[in-house]
C-alpha atoms as a PDB file:
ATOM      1  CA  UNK A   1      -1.072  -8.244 126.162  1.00  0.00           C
ATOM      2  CA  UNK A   2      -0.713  -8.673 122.526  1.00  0.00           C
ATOM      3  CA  UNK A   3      -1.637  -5.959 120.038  1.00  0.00           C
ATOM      4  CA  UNK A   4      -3.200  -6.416 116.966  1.00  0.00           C
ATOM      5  CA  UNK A   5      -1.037  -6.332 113.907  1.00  0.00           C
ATOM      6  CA  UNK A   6      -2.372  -4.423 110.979  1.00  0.00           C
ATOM      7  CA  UNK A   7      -2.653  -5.930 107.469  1.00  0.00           C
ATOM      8  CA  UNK A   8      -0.523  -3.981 104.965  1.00  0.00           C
ATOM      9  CA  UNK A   9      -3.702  -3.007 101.803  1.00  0.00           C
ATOM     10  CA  UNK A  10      -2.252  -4.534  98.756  1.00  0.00           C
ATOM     11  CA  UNK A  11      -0.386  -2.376  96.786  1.00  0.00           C
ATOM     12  CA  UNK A  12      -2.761  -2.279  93.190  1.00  0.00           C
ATOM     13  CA  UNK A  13      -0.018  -2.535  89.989  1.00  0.00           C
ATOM     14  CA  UNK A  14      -1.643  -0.845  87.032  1.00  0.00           C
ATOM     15  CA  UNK A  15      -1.982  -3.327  83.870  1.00  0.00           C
ATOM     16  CA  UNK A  16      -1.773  -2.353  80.350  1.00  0.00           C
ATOM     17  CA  UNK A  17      -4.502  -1.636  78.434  1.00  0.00           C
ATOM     18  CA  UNK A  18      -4.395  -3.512  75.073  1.00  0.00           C
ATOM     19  CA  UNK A  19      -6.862  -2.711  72.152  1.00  0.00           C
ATOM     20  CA  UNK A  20      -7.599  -5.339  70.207  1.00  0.00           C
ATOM     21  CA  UNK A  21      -6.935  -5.558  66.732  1.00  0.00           C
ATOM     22  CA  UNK A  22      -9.770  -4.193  64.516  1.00  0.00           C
ATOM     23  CA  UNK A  23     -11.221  -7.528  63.087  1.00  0.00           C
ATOM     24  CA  UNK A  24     -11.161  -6.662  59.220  1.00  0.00           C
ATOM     25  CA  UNK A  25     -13.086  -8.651  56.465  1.00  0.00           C
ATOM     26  CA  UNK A  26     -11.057  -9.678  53.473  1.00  0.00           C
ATOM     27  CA  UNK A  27     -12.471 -11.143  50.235  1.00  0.00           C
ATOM     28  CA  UNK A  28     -11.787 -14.336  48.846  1.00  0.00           C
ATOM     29  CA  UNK A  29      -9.568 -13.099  46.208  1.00  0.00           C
ATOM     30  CA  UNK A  30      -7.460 -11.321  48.760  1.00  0.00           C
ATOM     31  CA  UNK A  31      -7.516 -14.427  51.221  1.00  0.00           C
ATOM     32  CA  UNK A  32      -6.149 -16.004  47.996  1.00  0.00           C
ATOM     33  CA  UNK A  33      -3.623 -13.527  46.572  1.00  0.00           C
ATOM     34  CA  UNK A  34      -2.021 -13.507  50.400  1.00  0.00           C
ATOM     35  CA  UNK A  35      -1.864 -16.729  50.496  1.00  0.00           C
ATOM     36  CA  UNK A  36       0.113 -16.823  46.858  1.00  0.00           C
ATOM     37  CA  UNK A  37       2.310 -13.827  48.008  1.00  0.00           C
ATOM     38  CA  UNK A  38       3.225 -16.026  51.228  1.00  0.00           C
ATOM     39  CA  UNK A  39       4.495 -18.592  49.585  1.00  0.00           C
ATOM     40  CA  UNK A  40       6.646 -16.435  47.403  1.00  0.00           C
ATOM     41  CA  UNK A  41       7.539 -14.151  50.002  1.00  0.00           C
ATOM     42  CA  UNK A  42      10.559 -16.510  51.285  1.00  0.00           C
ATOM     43  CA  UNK A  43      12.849 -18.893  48.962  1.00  0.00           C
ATOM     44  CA  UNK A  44      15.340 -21.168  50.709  1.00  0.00           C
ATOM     45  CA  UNK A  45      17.686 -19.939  48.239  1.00  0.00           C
ATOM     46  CA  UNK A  46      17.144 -16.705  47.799  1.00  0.00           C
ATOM     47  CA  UNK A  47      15.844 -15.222  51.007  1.00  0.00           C
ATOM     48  CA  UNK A  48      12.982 -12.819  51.356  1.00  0.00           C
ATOM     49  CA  UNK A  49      10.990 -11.370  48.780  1.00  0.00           C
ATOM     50  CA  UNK A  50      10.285  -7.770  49.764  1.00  0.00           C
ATOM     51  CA  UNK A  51       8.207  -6.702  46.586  1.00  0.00           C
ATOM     52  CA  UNK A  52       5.637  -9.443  47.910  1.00  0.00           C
ATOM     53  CA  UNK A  53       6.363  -9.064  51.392  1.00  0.00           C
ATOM     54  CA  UNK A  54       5.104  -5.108  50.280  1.00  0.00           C
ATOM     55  CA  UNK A  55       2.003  -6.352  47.940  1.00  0.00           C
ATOM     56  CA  UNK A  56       0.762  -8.775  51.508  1.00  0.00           C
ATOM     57  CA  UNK A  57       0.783  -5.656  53.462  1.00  0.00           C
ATOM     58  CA  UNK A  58      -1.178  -3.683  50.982  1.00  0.00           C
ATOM     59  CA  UNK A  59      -3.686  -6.168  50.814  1.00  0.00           C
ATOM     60  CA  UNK A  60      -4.264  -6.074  54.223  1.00  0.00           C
ATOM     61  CA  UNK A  61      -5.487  -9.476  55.255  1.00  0.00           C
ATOM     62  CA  UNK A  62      -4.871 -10.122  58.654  1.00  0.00           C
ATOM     63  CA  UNK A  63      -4.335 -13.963  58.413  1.00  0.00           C
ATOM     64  CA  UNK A  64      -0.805 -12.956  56.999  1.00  0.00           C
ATOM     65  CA  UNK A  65       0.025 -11.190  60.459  1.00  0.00           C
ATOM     66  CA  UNK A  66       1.419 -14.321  61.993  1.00  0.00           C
ATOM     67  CA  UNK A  67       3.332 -15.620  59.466  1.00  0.00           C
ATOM     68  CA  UNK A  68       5.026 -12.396  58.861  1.00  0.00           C
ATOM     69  CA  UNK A  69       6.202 -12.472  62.198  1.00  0.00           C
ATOM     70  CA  UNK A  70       7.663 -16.032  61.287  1.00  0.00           C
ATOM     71  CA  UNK A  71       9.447 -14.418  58.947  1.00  0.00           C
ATOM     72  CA  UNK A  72      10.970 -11.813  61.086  1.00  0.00           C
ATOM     73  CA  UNK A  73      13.733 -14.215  62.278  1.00  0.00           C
ATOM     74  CA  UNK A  74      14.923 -15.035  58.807  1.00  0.00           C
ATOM     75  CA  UNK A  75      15.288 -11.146  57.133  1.00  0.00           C
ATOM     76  CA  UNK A  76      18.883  -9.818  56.993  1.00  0.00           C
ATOM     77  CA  UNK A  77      19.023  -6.954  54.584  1.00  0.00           C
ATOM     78  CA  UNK A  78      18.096  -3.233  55.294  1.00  0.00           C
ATOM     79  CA  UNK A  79      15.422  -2.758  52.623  1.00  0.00           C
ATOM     80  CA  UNK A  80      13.652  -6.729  53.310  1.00  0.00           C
ATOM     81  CA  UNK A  81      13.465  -5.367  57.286  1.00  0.00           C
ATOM     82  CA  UNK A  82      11.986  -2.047  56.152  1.00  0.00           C
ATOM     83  CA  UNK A  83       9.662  -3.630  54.269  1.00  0.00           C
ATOM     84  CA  UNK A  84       8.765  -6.419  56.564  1.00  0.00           C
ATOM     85  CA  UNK A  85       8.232  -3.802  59.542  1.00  0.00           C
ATOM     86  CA  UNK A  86       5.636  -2.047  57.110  1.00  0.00           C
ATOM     87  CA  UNK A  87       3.643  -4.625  56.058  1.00  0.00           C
ATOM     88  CA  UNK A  88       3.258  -5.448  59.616  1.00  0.00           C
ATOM     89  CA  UNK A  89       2.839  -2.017  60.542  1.00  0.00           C
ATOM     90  CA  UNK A  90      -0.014  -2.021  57.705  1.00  0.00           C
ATOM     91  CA  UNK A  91      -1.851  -5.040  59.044  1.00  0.00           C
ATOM     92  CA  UNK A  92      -1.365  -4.126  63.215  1.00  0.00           C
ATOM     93  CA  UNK A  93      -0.940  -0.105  63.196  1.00  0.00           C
ATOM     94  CA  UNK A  94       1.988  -1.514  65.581  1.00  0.00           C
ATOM     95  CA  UNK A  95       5.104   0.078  64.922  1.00  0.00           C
ATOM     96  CA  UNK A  96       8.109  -1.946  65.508  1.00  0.00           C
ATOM     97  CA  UNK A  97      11.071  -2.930  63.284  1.00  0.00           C
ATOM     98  CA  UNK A  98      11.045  -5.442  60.338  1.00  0.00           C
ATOM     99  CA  UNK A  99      13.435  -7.363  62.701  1.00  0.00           C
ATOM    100  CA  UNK A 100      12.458  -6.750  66.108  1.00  0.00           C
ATOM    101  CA  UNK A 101      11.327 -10.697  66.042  1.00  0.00           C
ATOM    102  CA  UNK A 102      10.701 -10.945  70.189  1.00  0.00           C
ATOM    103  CA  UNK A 103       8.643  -7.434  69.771  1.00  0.00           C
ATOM    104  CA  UNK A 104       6.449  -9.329  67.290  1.00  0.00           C
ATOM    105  CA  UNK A 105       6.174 -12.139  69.497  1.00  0.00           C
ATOM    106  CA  UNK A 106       5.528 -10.153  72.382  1.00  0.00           C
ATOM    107  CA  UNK A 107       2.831  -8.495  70.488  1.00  0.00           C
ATOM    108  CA  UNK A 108       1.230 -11.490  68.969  1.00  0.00           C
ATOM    109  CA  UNK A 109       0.732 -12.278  72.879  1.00  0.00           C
ATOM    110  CA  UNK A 110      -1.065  -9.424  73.588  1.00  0.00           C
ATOM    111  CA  UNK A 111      -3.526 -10.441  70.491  1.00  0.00           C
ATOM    112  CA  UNK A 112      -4.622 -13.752  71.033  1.00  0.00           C
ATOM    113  CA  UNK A 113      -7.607 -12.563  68.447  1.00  0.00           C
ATOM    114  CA  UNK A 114      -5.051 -12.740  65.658  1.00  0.00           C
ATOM    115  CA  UNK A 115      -4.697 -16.043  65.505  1.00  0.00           C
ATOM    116  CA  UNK A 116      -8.301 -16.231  65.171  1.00  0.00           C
ATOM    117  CA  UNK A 117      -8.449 -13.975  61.661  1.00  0.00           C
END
């Protein structure tokens, strides 16, 4: 006679917990000085700007999260990664290197409400 098999219970894999990012409310004049500092945080010629890449994270506006993380694959020197990693630190209380760019991205995945700031 046959026997019944038994059914191995699935083994449960503990996920993560992710926090979201604390959604923070910047002024218009902030929303605008980021957006100036972004554009003269990177010169074709020159490189990164570190003193701005410094004055974005100080600000704090969140919208300049992702393309700081752009960034990340174009900073070479010591001081421009330092400053890079905390700025981002700043804005995401995350605390990875100024040139850990796949960090970043991984990150950025695990905060689909940044895109939304």
């Amino acid at each position: 006679t046959a026997q019944p098999t038994s059914t191995p219970s699935p083994t449960r894999v503990p996920t993560p917990t992710v926090v979201p990012l604390e959604k923070k409310i910047s002024t218009q004049e902030e929303i605008d000085r980021s957006r100036v500092l972004m554009l003269q945080s990177f010169d074709f010629w020159t490189g990164a700007n570190p003193i701005a890449i410094e004055e974005i994270g100080d600000l704090g506006v969140q919208s300049s999260i992702i393309p700081l993380v752009e960034l990340t694959r174009f900073v070479f020197e010591d001081h421009t990664i330092r400053a890079l990693g905390d700025a981002l630190e700043k804005l995401t209380g995350q605390d990875l290197s100024g040139a850990d760019w796949d960090g970043w991205y991984r990150w950025l995945g695990q905060h689909p409400e940044v895109g939304l700031a």
